[in-house]
Protein backbone atom coordinates (compact mmCIF):
# COMPACT_ATOMS: atom_id res chain seq x y z
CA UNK A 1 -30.85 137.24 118.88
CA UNK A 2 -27.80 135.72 119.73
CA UNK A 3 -28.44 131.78 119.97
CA UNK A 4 -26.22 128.97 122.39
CA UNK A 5 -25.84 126.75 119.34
CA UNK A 6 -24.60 129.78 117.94
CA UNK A 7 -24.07 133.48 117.48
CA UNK A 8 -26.76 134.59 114.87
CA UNK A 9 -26.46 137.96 114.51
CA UNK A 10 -28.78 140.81 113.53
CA UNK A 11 -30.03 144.76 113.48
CA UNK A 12 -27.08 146.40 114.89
CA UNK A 13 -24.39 143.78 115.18
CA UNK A 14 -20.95 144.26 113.52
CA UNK A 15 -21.37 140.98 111.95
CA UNK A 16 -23.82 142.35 109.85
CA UNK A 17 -21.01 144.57 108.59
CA UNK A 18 -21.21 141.78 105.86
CA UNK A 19 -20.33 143.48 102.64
CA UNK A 20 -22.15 143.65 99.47
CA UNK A 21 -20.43 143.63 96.27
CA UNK A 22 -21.63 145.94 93.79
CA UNK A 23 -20.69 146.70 90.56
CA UNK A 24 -19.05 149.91 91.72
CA UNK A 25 -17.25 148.30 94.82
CA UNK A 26 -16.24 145.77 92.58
CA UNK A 27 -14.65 148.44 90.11
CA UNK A 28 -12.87 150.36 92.65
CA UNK A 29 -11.30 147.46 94.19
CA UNK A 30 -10.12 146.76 90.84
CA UNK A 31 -8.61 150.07 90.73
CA UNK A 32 -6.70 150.22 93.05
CA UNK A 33 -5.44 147.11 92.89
CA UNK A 34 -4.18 148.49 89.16
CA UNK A 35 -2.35 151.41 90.57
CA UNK A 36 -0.11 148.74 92.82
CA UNK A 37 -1.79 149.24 96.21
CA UNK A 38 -0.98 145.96 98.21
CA UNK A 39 -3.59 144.44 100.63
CA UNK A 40 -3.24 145.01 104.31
CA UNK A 41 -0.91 142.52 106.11
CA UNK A 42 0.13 141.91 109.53
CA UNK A 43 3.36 141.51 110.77
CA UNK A 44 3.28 138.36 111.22
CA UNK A 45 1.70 137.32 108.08
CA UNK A 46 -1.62 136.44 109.71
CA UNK A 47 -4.52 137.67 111.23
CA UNK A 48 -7.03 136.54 113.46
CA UNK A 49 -10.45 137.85 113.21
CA UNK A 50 -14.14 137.85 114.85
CA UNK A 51 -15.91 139.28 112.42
CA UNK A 52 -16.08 139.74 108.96
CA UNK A 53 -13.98 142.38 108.75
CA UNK A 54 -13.48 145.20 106.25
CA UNK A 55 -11.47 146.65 102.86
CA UNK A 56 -8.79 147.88 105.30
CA UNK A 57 -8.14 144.22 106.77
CA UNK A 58 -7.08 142.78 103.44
CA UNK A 59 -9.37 139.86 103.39
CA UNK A 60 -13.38 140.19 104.16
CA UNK A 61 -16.26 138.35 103.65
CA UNK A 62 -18.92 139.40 101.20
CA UNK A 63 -21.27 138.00 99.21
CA UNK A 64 -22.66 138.37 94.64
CA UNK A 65 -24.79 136.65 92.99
CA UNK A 66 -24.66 132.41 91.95
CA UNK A 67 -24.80 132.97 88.16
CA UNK A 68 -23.03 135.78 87.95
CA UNK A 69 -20.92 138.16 89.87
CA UNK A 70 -23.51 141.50 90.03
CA UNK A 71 -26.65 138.92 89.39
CA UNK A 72 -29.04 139.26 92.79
CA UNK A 73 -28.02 138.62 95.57
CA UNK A 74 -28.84 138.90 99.69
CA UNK A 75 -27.03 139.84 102.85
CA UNK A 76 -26.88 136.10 104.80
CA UNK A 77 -27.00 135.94 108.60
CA UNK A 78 -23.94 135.29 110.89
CA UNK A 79 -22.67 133.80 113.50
CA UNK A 80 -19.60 132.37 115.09
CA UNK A 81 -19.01 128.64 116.13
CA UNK A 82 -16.60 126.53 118.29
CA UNK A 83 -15.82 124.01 115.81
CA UNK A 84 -17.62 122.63 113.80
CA UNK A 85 -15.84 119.74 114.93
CA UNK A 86 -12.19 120.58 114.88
CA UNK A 87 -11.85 123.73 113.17
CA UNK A 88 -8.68 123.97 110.67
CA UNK A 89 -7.28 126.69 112.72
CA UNK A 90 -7.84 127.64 116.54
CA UNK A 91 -11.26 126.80 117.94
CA UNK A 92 -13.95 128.61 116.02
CA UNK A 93 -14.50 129.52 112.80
CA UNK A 94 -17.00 132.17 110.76
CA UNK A 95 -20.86 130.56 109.91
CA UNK A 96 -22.90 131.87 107.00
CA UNK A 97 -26.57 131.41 106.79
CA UNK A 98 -28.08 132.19 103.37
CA UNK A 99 -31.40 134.14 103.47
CA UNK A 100 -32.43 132.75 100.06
CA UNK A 101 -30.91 130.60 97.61
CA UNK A 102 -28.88 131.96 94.92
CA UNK A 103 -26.28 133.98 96.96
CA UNK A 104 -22.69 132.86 97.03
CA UNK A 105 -20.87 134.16 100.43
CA UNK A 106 -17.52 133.87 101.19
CA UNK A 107 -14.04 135.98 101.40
CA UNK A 108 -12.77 138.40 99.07
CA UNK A 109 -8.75 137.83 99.02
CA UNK A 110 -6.83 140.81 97.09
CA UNK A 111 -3.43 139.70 95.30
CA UNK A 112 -1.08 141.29 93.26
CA UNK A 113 0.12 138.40 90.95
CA UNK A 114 -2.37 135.85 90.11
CA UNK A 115 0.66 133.30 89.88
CA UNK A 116 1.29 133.99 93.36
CA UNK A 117 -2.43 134.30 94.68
CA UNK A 118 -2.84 130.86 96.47
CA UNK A 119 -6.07 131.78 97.14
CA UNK A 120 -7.64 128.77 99.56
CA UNK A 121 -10.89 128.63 102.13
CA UNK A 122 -11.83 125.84 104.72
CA UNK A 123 -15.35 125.07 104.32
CA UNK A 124 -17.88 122.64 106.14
CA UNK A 125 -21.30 122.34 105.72
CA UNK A 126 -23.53 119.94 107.48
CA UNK A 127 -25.94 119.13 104.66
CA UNK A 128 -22.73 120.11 102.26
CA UNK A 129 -23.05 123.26 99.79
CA UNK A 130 -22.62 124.73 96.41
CA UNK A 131 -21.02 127.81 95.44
CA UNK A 132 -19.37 130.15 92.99
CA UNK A 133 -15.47 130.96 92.53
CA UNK A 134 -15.19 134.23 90.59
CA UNK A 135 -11.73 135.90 89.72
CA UNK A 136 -10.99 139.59 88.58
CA UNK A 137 -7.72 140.13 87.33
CA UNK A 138 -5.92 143.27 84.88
CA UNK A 139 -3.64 140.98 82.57
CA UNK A 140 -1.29 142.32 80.45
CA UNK A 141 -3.07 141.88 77.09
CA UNK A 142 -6.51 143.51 78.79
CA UNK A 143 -7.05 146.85 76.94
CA UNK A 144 -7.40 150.12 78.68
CA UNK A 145 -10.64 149.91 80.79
CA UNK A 146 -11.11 146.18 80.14
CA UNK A 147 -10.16 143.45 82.84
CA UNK A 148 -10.94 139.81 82.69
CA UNK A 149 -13.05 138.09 84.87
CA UNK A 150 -13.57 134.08 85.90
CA UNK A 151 -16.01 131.90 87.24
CA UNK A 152 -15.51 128.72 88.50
CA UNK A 153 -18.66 126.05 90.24
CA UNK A 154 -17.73 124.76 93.72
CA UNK A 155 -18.75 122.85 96.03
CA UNK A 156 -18.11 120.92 98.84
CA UNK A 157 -19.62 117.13 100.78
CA UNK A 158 -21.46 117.47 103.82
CA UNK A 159 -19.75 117.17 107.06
CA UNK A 160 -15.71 117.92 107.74
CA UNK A 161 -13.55 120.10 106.34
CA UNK A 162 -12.65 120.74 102.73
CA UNK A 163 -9.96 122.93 101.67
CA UNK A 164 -11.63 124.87 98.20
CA UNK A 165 -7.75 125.93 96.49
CA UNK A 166 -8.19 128.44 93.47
CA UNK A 167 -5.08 126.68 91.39
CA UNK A 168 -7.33 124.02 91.25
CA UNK A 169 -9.93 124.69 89.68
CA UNK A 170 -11.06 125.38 86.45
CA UNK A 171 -12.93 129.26 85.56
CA UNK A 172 -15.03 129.66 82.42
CA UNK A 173 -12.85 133.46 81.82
CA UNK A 174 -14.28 136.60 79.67
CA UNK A 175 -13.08 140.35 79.07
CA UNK A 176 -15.33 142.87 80.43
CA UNK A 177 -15.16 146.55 79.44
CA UNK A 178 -15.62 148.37 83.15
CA UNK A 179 -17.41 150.93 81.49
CA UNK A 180 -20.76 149.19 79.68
CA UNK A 181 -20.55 145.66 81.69
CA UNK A 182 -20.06 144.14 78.39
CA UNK A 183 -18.07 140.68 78.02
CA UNK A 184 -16.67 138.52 75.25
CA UNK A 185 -16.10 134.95 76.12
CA UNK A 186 -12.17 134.02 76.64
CA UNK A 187 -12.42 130.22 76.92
CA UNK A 188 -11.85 127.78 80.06
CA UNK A 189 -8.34 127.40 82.16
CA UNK A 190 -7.27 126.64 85.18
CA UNK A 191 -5.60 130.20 86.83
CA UNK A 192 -1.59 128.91 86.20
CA UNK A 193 -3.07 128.23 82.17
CA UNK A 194 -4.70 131.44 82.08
CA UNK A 195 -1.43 133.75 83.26
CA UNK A 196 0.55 131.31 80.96
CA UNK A 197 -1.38 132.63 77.83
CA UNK A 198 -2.27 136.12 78.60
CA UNK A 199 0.24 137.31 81.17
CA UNK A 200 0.26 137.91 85.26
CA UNK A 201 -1.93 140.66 87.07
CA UNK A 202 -3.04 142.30 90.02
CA UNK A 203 -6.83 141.10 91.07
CA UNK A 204 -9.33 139.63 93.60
CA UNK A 205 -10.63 136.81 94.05
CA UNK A 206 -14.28 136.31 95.90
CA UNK A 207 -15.49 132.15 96.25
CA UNK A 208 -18.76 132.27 97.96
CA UNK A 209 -20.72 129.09 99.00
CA UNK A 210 -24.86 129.01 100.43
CA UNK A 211 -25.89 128.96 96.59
CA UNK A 212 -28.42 126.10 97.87
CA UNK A 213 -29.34 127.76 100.97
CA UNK A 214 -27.27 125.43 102.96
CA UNK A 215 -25.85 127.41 105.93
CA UNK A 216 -21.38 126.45 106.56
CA UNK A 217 -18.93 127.57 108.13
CA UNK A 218 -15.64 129.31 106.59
CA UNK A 219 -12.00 129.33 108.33
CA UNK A 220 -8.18 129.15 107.37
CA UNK A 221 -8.99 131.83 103.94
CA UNK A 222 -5.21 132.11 102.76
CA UNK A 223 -3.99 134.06 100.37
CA UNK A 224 -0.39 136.04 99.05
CA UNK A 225 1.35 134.82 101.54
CA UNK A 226 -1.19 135.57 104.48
CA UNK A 227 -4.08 133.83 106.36
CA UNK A 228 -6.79 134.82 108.41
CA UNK A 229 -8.47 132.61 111.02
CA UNK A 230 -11.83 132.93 112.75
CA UNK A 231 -11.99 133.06 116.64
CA UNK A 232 -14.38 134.12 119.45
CA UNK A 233 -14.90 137.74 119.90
CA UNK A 234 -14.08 140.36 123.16
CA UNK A 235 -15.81 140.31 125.74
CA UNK A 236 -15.70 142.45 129.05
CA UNK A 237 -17.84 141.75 132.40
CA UNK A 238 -18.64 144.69 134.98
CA UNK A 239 -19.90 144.09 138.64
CA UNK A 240 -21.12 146.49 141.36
CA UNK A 241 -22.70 145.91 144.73
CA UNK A 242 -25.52 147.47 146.44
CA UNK A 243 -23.39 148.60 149.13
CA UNK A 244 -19.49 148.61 150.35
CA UNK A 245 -20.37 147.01 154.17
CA UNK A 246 -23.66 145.77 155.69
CA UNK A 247 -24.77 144.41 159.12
CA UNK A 248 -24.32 140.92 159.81
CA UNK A 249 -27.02 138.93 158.24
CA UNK A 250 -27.78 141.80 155.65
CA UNK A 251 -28.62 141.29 151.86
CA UNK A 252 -26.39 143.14 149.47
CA UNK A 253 -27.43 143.14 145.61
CA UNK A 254 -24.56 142.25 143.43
CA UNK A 255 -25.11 143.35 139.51
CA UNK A 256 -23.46 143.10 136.20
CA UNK A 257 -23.73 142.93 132.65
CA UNK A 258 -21.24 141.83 129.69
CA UNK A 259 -20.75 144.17 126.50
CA UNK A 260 -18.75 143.75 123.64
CA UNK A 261 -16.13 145.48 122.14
CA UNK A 262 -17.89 148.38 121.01
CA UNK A 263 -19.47 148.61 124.68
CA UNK A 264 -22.99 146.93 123.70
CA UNK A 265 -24.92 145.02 126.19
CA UNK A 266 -24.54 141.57 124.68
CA UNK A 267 -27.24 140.24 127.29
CA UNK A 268 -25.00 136.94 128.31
CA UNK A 269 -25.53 135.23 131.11
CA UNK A 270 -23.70 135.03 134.47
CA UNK A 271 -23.22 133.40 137.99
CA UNK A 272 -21.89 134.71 140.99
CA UNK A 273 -18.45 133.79 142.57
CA UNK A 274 -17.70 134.44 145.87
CA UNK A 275 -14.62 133.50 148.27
CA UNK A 276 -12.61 135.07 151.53
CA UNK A 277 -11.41 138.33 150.06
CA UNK A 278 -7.72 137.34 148.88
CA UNK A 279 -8.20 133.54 149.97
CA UNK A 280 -8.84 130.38 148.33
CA UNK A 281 -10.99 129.10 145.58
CA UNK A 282 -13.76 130.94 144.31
CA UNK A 283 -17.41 129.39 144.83
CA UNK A 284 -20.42 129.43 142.63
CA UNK A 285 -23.08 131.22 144.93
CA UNK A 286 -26.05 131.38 142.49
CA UNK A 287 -27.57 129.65 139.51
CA UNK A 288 -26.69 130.97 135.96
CA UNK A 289 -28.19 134.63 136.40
CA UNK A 290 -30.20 136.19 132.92
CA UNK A 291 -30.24 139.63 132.23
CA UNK A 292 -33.31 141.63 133.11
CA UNK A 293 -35.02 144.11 131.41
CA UNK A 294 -32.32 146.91 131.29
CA UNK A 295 -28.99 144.40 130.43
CA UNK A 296 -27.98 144.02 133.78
CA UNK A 297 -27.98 140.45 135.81
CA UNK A 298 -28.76 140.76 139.96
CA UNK A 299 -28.27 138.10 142.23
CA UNK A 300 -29.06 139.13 146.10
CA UNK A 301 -27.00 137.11 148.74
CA UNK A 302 -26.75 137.25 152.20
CA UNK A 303 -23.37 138.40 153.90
CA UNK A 304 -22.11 136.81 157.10
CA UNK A 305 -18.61 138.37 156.85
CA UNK A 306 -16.27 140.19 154.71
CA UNK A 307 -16.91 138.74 151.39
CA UNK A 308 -15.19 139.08 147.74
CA UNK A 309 -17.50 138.86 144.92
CA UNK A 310 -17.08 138.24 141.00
CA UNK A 311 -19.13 137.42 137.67
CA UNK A 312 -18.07 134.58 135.90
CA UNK A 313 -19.13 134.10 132.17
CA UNK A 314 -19.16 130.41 130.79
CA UNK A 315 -17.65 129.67 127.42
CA UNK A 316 -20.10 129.98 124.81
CA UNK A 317 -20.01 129.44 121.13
CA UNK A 318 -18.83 132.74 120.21
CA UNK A 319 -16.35 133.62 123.16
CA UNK A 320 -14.52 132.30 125.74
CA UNK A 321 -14.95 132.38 129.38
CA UNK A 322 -14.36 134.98 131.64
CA UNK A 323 -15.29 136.59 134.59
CA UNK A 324 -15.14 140.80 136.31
CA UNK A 325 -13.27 142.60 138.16
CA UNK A 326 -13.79 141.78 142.55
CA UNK A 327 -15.83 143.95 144.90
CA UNK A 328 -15.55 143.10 148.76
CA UNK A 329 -18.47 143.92 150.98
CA UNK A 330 -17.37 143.92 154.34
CA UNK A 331 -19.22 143.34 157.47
CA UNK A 332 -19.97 146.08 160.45
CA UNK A 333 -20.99 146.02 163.81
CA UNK A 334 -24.46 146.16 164.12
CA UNK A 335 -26.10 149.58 165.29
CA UNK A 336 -28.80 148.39 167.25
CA UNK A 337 -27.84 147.37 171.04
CA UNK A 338 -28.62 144.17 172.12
CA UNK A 339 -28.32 142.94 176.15
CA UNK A 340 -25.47 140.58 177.69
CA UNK A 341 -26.49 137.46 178.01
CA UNK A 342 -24.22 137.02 181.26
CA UNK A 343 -25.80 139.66 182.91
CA UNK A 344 -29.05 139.35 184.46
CA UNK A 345 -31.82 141.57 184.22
CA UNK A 346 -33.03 144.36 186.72
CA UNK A 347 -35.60 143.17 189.04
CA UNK A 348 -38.69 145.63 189.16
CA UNK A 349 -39.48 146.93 192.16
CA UNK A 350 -42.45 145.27 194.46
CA UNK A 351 -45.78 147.43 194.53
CA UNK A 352 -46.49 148.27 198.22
CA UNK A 353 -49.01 146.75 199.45
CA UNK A 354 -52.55 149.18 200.24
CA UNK A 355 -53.06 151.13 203.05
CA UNK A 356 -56.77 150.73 204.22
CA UNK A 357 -58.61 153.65 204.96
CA UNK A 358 -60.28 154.10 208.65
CA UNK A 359 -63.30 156.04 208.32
CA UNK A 360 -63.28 158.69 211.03
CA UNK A 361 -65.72 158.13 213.99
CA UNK A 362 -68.73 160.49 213.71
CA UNK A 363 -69.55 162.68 217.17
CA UNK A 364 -71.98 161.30 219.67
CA UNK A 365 -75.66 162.48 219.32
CA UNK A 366 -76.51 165.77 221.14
CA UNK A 367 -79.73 165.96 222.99
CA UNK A 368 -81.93 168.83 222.85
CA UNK A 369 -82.87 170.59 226.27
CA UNK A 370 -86.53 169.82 226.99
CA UNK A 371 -88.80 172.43 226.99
C-alpha cells in the first residue's frame, strides 16, 4: 500500500522488480562482461530512473547476503522519497527497507576496467546503516574459470548524505573457481593496489547497505563514466462526466482515476478544478476526492452554466503534480415550460347563478254530480 510519507511498494508493483543475485546471475553477468559486452549507456552519459531498473539499464539495484555474496538473503521493500532532505541529485531519491537483518541492498554497477570503475553511491539513513561492498572482477593472472572476488564493510552515520566511493576502500580479495564455489584467500587492498599487482579487468561491483535492518535511501550511483539518479515516477490522470449538457441547476458526476505507467490504478487522490471554459484561473470545487471501490474518484457538482472541469493531483512523495485532460458541460434550456411572469393569468369564468324551479300549479278540484 502505497504510503504519503512514502511509496512502499508491494504484490504487483514494478518496484518489486528488485533483483536477486544468485549464484547463477552472478556468473552470467560475469560472462559477459568477459566476452567485452559494455553496460548500457545513455547518450548523455546519465540516466534518470524511478525504479530499480533492470540488466538492460546498466546499473540496477539488487540485493546478497551480509557475510558473503550468495549467503541468505531477502527481497527488501521500496519506495521512493522527495528528499530525504536535499537529495544529491534532483528531488527524490530510491528508499530500501530491509525485511530482516542480514541483507545488503544496493546497485550493481558493471565496468570494464576496474582502474576506471569509479564506482560511488549517495546514501542516508536516519538511524545510519551498515553494509557490504563486494567486487567481481576477471584479472589477468585469474586462470580459466577462476575470477576474483572482494569484500569490503561499509557503513555510513545517521542523517545526511554520504558519498560510499569504491577507490576508497579497502576489500578482503580471494580467487573463486566459478565452477565448485571454491576460494583461496588473496590478501587485503584497496581496488588501485589490487589492479597494480594482478592486472586490470572487466567486473561488477554490488555495495548493498540495510545489513542492520535500518531502512536508507540510495541516489547519485556513478560509475564508468555514467550516473543514474532517482526521481518520481509517471503518472497520467483521466476525467469523464456524467453527461455533455444539463438543465440549469442540474448535477453532473465528474470521475477519474490516476494509473501509472504500465496503466495500473495507482488509487491517488484528487480534487476537482473548475473555471469558465477557456477563461481564467482554475478553482478548487471539492475537497481532496479518494478513490472508491473500483479506482475511480466522483465528485457531483451542480452546474449553473457552461462549465470546464479538470482533476488535479497534488505532489506526493513519489511524483509530481499534475492534473487531466478538460471536459466542458454546457448548459441547455430547460424542457419544461414555465409561465411569464409579466403576463397575468386567465380569469375563470363566473358560475351562473341557479335558476329556481316553480312547481307547476295543480288543477282545481272537480266535484262529483250528486246523485
Amino acid at each position: 500500500m502505497m504510503g504519503r510519507v512514502g511509496h512502499r511498494v508491494d504484490g504487483g508493483r514494478k518496484e518489486r522488480a528488485v533483483r536477486r543475485s544468485s549464484r547463477a546471475a552472478a556468473l552470467v553477468a560475469l560472462a559477459s562482461l568477459l566476452v567485452g559486452v559494455a553496460p548500457t549507456a545513455g547518450a548523455d552519459g546519465s540516466s534518470v530512473r524511478s525504479g530499480p531498473g533492470s540488466a538492460a539499464d546498466g546499473m540496477f539495484l539488487t540485493y546478497v547476503g551480509c557475510d558473503s555474496f550468495f549467503g541468505p538473503s531477502s527481497a527488501p521493500g521500496t519506495r521512493v522519497n522527495l528528499g530525504p532532505g536535499t537529495a544529491p541529485l534532483g528531488r527524490r531519491s530510491f528508499g530500501l527497507v530491509p525485511t530482516a537483518a542480514g541483507t545488503a541492498s544496493g546497485p550493481y554497477v558493471p565496468f570494464l576496467s576496474l582502474a576506471g570503475a569509479g564506482a560511488s553511491v549517495a546514501v542516508t539513513a536516519r538511524a545510519g546503516t551498515s553494509g557490504a561492498s563486494y567486487i567481481w572482477t576477471s584479472a589477468p593472472d585469474a586462470p580459466s574459470g577462476h575470477a576474483w572476488l572482494g569484500r569490503a564493510v561499509v557503513s555510513v552515520p545517521a542523517g545526511g548524505w554520504h558519498t560510499v566511493d569504491t577507490a576508497t576502500l579497502r576489500y578482503d580479495w580471494q580467487l573463486v573457481d566459478l565452477v565448485t564455489g571454491s576460494a583461496t584467500p588473496g590478501g587485503s587492498a584497496s581496488p588501485a593496489e589490487f589492479v597494480a599487482a594482478h592486472g586490470d579487468g572487466t567486473g561488477y561491483v554490488v555495495t548493498g547497505f540495510g545489513c542492520d535492518g535500518h531502512a536508507f535511501n540510495v541516489d547519485a550511483v556513478r560509475g564508468a563514466g555514467q550516473t543514474w539518479d532517482f526521481e518520481g515516477t509517471t503518472l497520467q490522470t483521466a476525467i469523464s462526466a456524467s453527461a455533455p449538457q444539463v438543465e440549469v441547476g442540474q448535477d453532473v458526476v465528474v470521475s477519474g482515476h490516476v494509473t501509472d505507467a504500465s496503466g495500473r490504478v495507482t488509487g491517488d487522490p484528487v480534487v476537482l478544478q473548475a473555471r469558465t471554459p477557456g477563461v481564467g484561473e482554475w478553482r478548487t470545487v471539492s475537497d481532496l476526492t479518494l478513490v472508491g471501490p473500483d479506482g475511480w474518484s466522483r465528485a457531483s457538482v451542480t452546474v449553473t452554466e457552461d462549465t470546464e472541469y479538470r482533476w488535479l493531483r497534488p505532489e506526493g512523495q513519489y511524483a509530481d503534480a499534475g492534473s487531466s485532460a478538460s471536459v466542458v458541460v454546457r448548459v441547455v434550456p430547460s424542457t419544461t415550460a414555465t409561465p411569464d411572469p409579466q403576463e397575468p393569468a386567465p380569469s375563470s369564468p363566473t358560475p351562473s347563478a341557479p335558476t329556481p324551479s316553480v312547481p307547476a300549479p295543480s288543477s282545481p278540484p272537480q266535484s262529483s254530480p250528486a246523485g
